[in-house]
PDB file of N, CA and C in Angstrom:
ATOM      1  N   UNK A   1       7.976  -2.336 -16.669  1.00  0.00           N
ATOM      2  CA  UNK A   1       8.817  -3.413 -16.216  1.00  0.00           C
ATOM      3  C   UNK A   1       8.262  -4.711 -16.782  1.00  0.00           C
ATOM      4  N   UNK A   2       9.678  -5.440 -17.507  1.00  0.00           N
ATOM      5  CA  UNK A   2       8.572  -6.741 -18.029  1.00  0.00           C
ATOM      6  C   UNK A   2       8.653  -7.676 -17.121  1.00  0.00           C
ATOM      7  N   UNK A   3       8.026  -9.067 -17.115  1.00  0.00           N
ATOM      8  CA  UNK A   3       8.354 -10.469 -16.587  1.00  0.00           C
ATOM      9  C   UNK A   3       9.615 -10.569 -16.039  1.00  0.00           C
ATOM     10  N   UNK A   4      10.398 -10.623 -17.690  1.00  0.00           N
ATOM     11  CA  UNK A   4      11.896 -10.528 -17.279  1.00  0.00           C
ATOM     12  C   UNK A   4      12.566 -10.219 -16.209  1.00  0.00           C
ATOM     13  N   UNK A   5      12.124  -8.337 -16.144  1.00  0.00           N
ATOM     14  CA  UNK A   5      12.740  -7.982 -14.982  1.00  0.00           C
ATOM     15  C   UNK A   5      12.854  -8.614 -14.279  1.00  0.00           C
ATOM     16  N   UNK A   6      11.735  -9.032 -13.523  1.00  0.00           N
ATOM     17  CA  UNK A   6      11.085  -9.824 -12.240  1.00  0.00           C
ATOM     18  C   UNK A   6      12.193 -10.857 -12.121  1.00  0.00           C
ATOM     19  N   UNK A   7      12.051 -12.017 -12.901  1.00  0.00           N
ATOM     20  CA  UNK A   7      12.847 -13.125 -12.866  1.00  0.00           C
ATOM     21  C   UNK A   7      14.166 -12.824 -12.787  1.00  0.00           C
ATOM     22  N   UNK A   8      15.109 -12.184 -13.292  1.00  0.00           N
ATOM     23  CA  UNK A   8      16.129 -12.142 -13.247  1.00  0.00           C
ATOM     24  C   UNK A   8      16.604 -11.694 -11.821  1.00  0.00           C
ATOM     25  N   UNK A   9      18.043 -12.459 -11.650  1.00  0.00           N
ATOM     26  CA  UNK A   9      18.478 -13.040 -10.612  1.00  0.00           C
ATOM     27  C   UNK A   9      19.359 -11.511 -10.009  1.00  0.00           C
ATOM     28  N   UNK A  10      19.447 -11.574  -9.478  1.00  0.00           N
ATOM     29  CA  UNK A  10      20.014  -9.973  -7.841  1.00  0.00           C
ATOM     30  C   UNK A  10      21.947 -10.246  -8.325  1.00  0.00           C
ATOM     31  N   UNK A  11      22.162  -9.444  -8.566  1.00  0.00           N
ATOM     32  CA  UNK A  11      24.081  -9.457  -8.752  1.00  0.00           C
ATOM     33  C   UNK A  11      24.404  -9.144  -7.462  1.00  0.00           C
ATOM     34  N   UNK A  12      23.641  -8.414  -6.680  1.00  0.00           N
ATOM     35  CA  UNK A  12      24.225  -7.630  -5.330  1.00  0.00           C
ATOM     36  C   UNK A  12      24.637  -8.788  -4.245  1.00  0.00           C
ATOM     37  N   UNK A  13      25.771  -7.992  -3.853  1.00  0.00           N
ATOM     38  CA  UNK A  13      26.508  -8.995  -2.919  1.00  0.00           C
ATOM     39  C   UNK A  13      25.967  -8.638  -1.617  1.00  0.00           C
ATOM     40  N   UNK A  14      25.099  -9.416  -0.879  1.00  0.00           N
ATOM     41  CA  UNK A  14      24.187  -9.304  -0.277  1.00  0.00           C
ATOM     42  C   UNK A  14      25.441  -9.693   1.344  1.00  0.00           C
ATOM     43  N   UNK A  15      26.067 -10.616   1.370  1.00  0.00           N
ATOM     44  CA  UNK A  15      26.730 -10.559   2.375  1.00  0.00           C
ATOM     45  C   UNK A  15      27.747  -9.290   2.332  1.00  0.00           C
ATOM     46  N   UNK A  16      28.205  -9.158   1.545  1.00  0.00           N
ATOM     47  CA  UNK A  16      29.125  -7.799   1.663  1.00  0.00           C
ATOM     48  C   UNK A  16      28.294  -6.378   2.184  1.00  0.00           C
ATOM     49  N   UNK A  17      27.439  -6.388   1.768  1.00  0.00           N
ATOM     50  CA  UNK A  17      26.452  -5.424   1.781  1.00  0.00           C
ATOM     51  C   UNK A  17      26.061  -5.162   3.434  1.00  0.00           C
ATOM     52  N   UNK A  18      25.749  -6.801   3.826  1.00  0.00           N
ATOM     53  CA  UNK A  18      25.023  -7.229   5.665  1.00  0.00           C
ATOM     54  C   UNK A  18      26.545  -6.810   6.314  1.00  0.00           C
ATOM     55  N   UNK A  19      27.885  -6.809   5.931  1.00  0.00           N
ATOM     56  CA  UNK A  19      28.608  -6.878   6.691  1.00  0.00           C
ATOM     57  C   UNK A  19      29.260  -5.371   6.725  1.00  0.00           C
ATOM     58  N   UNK A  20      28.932  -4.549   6.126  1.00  0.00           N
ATOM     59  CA  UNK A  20      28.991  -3.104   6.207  1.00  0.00           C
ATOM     60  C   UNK A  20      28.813  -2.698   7.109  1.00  0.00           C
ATOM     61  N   UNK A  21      29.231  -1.680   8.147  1.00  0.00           N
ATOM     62  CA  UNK A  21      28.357  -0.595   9.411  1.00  0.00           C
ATOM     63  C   UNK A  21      27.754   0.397   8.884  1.00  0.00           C
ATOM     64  N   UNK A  22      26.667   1.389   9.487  1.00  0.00           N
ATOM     65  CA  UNK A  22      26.078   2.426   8.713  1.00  0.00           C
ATOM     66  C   UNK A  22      26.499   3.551   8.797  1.00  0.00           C
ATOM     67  N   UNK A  23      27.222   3.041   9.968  1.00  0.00           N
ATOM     68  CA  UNK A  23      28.679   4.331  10.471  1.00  0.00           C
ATOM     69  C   UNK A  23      29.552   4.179   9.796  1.00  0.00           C
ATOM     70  N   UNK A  24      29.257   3.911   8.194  1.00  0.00           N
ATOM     71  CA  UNK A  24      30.416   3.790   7.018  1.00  0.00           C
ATOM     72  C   UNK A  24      30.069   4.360   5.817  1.00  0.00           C
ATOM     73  N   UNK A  25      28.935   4.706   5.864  1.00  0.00           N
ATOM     74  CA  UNK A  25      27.978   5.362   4.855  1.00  0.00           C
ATOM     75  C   UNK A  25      27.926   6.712   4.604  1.00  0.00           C
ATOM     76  N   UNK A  26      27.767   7.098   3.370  1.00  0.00           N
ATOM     77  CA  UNK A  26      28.573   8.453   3.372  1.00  0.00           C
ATOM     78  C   UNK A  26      26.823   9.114   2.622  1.00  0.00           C
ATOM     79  N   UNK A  27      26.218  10.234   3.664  1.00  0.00           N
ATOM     80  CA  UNK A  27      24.598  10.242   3.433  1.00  0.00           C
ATOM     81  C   UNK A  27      25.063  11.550   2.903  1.00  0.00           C
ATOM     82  N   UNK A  28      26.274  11.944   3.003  1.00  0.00           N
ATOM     83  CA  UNK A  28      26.773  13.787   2.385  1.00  0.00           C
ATOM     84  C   UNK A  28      26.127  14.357   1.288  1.00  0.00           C
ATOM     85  N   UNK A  29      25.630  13.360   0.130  1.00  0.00           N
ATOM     86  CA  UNK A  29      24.893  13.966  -1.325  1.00  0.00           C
ATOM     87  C   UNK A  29      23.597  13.367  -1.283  1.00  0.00           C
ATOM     88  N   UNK A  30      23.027  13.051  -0.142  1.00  0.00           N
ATOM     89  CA  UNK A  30      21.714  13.316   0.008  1.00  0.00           C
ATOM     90  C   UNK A  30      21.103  14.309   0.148  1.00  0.00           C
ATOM     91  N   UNK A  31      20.049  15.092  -0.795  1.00  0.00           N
ATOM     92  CA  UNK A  31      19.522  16.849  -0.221  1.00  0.00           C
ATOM     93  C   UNK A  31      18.795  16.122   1.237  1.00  0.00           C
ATOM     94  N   UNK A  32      18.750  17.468   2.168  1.00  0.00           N
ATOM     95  CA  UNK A  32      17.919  16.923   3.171  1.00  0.00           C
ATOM     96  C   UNK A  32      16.798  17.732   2.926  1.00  0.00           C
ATOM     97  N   UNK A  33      15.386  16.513   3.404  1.00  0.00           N
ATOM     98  CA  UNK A  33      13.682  16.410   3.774  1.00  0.00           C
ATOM     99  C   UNK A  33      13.057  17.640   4.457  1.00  0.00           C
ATOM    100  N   UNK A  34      13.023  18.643   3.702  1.00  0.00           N
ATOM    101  CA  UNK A  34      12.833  19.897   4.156  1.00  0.00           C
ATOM    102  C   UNK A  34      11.300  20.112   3.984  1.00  0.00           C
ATOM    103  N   UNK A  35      10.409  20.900   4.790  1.00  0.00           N
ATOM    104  CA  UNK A  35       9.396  20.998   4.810  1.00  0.00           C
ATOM    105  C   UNK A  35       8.894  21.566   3.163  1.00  0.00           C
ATOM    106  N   UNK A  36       9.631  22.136   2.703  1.00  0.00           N
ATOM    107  CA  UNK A  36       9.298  22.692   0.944  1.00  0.00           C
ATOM    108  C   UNK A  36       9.233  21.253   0.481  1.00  0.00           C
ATOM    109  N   UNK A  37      10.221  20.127   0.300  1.00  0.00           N
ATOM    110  CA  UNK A  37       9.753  19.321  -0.140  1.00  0.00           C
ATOM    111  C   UNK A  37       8.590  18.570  -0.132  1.00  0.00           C
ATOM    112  N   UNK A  38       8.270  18.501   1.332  1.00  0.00           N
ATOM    113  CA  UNK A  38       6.996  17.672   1.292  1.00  0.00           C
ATOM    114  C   UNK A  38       5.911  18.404   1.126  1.00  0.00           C
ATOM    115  N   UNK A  39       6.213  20.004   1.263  1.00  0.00           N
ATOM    116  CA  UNK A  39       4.645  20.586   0.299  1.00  0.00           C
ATOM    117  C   UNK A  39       4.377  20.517  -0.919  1.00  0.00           C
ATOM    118  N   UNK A  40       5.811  20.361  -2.070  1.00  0.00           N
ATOM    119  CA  UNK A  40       5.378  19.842  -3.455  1.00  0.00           C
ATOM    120  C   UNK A  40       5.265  17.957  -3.593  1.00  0.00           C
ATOM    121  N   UNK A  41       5.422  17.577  -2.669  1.00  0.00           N
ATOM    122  CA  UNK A  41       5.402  15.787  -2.711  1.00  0.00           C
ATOM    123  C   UNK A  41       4.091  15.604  -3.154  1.00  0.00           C
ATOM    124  N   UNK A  42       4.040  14.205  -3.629  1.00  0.00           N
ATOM    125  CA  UNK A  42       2.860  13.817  -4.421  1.00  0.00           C
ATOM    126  C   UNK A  42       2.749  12.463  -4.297  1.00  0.00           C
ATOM    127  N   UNK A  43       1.707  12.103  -3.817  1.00  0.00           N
ATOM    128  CA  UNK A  43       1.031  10.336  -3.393  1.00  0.00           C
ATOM    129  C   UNK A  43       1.054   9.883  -4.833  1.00  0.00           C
ATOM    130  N   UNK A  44       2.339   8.538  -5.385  1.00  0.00           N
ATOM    131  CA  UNK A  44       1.716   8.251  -6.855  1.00  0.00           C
ATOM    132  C   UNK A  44       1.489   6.687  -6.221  1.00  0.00           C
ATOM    133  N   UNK A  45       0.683   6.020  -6.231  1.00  0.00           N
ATOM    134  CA  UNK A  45      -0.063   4.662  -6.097  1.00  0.00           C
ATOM    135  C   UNK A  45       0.061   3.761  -7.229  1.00  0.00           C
ATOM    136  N   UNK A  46       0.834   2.668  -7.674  1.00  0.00           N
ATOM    137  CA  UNK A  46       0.570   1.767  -8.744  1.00  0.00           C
ATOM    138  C   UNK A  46      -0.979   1.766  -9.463  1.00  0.00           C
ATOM    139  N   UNK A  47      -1.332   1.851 -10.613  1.00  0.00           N
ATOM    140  CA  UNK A  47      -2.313   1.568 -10.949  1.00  0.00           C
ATOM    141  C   UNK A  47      -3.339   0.305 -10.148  1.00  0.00           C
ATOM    142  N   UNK A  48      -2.808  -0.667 -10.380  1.00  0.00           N
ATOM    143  CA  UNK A  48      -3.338  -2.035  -9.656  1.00  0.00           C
ATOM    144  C   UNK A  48      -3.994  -1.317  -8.222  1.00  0.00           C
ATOM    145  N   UNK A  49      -3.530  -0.994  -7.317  1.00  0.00           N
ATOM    146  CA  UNK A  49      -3.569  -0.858  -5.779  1.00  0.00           C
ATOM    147  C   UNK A  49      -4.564   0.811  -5.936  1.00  0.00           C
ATOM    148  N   UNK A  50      -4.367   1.475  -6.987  1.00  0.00           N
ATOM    149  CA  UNK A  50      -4.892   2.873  -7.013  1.00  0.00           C
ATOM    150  C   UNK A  50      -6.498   2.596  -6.594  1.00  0.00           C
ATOM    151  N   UNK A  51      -6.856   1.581  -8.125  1.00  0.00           N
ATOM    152  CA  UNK A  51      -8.462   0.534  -8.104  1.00  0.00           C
ATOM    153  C   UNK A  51      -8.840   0.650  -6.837  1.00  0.00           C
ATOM    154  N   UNK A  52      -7.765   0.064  -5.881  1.00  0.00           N
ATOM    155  CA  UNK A  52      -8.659  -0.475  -4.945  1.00  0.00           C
ATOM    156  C   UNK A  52      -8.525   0.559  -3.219  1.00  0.00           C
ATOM    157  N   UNK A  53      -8.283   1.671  -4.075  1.00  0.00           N
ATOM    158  CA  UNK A  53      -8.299   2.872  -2.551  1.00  0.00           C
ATOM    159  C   UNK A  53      -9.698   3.104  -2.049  1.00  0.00           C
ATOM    160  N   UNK A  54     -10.080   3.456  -1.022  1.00  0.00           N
ATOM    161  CA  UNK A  54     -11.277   4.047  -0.425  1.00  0.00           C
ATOM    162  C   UNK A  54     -11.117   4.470   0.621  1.00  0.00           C
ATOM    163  N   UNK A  55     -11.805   5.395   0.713  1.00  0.00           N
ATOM    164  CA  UNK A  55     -12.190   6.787   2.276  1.00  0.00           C
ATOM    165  C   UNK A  55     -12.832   6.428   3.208  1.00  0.00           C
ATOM    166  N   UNK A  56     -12.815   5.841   4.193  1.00  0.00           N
ATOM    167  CA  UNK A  56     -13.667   5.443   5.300  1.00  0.00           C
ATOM    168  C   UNK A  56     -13.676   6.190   6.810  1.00  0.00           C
ATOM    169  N   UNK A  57     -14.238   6.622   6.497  1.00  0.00           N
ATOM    170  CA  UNK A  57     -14.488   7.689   8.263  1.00  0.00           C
ATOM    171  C   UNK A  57     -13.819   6.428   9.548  1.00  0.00           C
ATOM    172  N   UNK A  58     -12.863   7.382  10.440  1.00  0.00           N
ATOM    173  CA  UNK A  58     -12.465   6.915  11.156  1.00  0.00           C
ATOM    174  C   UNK A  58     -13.101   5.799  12.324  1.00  0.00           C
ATOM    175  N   UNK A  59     -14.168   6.120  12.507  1.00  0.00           N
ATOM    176  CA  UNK A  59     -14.858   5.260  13.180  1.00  0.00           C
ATOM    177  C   UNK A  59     -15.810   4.324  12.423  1.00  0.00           C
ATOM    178  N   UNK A  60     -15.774   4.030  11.535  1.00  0.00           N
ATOM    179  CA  UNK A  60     -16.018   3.001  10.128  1.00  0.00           C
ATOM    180  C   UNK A  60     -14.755   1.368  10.138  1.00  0.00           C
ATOM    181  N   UNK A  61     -14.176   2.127   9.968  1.00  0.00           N
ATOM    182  CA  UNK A  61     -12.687   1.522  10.070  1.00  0.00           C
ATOM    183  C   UNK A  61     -12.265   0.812  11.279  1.00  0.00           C
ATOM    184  N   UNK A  62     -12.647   1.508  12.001  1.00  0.00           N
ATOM    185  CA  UNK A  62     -12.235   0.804  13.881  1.00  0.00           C
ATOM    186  C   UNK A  62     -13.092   0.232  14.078  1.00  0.00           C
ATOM    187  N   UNK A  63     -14.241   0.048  13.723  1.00  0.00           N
ATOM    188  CA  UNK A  63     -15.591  -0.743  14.237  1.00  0.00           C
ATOM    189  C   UNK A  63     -15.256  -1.541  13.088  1.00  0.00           C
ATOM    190  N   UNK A  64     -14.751  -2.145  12.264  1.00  0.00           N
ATOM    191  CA  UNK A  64     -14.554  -3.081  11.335  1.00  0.00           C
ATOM    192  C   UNK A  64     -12.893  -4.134  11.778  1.00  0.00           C
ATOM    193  N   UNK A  65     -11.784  -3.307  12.085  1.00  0.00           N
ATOM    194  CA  UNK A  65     -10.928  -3.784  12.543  1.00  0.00           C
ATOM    195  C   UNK A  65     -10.927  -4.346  14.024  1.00  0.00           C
ATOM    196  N   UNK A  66     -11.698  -3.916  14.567  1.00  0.00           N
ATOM    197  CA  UNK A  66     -12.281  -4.137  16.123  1.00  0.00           C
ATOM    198  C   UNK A  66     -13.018  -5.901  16.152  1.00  0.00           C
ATOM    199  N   UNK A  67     -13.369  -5.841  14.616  1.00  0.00           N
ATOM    200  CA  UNK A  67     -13.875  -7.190  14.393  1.00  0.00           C
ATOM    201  C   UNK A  67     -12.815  -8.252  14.382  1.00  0.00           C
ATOM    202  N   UNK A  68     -11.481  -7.782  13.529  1.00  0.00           N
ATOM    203  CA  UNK A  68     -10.667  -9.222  13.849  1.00  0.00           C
ATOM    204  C   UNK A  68     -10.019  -8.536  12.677  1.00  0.00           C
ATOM    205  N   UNK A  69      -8.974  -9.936  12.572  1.00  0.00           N
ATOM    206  CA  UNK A  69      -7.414  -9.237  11.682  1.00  0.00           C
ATOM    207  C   UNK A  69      -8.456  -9.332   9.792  1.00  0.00           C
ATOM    208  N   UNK A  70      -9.485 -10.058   9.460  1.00  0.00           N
ATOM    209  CA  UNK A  70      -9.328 -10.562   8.905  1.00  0.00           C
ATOM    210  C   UNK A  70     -10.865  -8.762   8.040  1.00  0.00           C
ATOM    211  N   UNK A  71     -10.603  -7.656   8.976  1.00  0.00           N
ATOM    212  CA  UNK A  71     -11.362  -7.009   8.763  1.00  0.00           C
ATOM    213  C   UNK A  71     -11.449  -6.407   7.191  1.00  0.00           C
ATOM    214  N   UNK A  72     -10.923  -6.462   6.571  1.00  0.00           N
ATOM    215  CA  UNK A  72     -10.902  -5.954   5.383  1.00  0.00           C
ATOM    216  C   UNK A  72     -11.943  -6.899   4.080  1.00  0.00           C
ATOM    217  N   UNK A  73     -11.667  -8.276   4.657  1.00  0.00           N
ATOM    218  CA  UNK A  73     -12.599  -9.172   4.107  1.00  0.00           C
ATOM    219  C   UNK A  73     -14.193  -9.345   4.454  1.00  0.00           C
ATOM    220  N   UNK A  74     -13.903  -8.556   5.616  1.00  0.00           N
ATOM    221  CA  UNK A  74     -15.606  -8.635   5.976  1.00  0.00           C
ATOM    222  C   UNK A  74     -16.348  -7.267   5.140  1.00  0.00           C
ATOM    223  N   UNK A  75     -15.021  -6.071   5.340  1.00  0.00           N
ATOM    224  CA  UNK A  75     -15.756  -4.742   4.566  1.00  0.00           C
ATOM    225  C   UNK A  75     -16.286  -5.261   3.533  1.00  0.00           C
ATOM    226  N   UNK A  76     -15.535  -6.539   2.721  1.00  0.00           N
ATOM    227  CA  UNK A  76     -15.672  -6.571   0.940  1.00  0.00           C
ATOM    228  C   UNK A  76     -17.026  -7.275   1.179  1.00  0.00           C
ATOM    229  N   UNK A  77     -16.763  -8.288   2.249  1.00  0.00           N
ATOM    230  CA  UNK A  77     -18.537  -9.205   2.146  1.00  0.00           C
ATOM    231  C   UNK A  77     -19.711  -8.612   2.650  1.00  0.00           C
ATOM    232  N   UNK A  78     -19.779  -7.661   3.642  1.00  0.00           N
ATOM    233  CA  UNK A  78     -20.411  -6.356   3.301  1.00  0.00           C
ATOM    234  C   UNK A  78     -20.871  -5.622   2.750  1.00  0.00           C
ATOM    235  N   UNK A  79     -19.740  -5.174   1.994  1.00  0.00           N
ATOM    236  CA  UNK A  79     -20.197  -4.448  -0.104  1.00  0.00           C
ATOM    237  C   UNK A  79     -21.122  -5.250  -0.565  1.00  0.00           C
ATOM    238  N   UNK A  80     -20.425  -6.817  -0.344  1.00  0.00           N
ATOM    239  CA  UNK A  80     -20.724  -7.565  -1.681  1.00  0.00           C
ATOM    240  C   UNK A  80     -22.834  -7.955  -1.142  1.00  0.00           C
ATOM    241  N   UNK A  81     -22.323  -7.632  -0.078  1.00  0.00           N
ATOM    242  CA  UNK A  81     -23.912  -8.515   0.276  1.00  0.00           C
ATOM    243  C   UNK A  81     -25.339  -7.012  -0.060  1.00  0.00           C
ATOM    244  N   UNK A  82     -24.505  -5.639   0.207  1.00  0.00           N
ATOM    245  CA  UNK A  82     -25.385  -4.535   0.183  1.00  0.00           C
ATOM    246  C   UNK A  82     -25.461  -4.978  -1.945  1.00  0.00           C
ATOM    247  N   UNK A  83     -24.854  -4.952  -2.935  1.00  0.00           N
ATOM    248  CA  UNK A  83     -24.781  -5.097  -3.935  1.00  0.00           C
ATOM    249  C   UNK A  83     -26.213  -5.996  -4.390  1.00  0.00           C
ATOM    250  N   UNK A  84     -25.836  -7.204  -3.827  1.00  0.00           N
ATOM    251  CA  UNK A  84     -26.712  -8.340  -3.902  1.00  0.00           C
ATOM    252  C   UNK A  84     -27.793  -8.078  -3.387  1.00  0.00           C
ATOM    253  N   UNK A  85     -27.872  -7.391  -2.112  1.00  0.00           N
ATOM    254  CA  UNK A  85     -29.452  -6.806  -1.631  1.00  0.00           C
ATOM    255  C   UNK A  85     -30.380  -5.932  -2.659  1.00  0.00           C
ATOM    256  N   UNK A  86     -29.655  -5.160  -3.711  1.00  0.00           N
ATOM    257  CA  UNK A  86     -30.135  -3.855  -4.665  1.00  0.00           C
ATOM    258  C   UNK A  86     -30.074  -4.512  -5.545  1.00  0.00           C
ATOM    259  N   UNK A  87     -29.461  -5.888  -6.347  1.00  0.00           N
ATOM    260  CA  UNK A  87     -29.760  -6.130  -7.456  1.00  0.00           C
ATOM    261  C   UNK A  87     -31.021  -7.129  -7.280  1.00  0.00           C
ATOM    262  N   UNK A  88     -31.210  -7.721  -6.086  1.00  0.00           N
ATOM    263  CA  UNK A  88     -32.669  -8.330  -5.620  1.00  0.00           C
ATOM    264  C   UNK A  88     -33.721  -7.744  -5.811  1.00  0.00           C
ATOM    265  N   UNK A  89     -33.402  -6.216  -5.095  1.00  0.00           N
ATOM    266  CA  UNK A  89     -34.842  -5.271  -5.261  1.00  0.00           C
ATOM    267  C   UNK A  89     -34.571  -4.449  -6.838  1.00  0.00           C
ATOM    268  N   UNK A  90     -34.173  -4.804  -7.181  1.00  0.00           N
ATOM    269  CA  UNK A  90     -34.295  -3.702  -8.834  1.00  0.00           C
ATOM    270  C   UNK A  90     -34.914  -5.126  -9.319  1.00  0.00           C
ATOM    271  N   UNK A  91     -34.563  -6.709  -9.400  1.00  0.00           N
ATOM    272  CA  UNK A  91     -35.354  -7.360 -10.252  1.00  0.00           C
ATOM    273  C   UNK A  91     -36.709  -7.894  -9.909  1.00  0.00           C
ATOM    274  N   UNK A  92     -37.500  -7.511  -8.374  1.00  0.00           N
ATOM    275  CA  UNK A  92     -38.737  -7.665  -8.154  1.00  0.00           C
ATOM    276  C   UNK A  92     -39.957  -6.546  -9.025  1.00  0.00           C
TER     277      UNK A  92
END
């Protein structure tokens, strides 16, 4: 997807669209969400956001969010400070 994409402006008639009921919607050639499907389904993650996945044991996570909304920034200053602790002791 380039820039372009991005910028360019929505054709969809957005009030026509809001003024629809859903009791007008015709879901008939949708396959339905059958348990076979979601055993071949597959997690694909943007590259960008893939970078930045990690595994944290459940009680890792709650004792960090337990801290405040802003918990995800403390995990990173955390990292960042264990990082800074090991590049201290590798240059003594």
């Amino acid at each position: 997807m380039s820039k372009n994409d991005l910028n360019s402006t929505s054709r969809t008639n957005w009030k026509a669209l809001e003024s629809r009921s859903e009791e007008n919607i015709d879901y008939s050639d949708i396959p339905p969400l059958t348990d076979e499907f979601f055993e071949r389904a597959t997690l694909r993650v943007p590259a960008n956001q893939a970078q930045n996945l990690v595994q944290l044991d459940p009680d890792v996570k709650q004792w960090f969010q337990a801290q405040g909304e802003q918990y995800k920034t403390l995990i990173n200053k955390v990292l960042r400070q264990y990082i800074e602790s090991k590049n201290t002791q590798h240059q003594a």
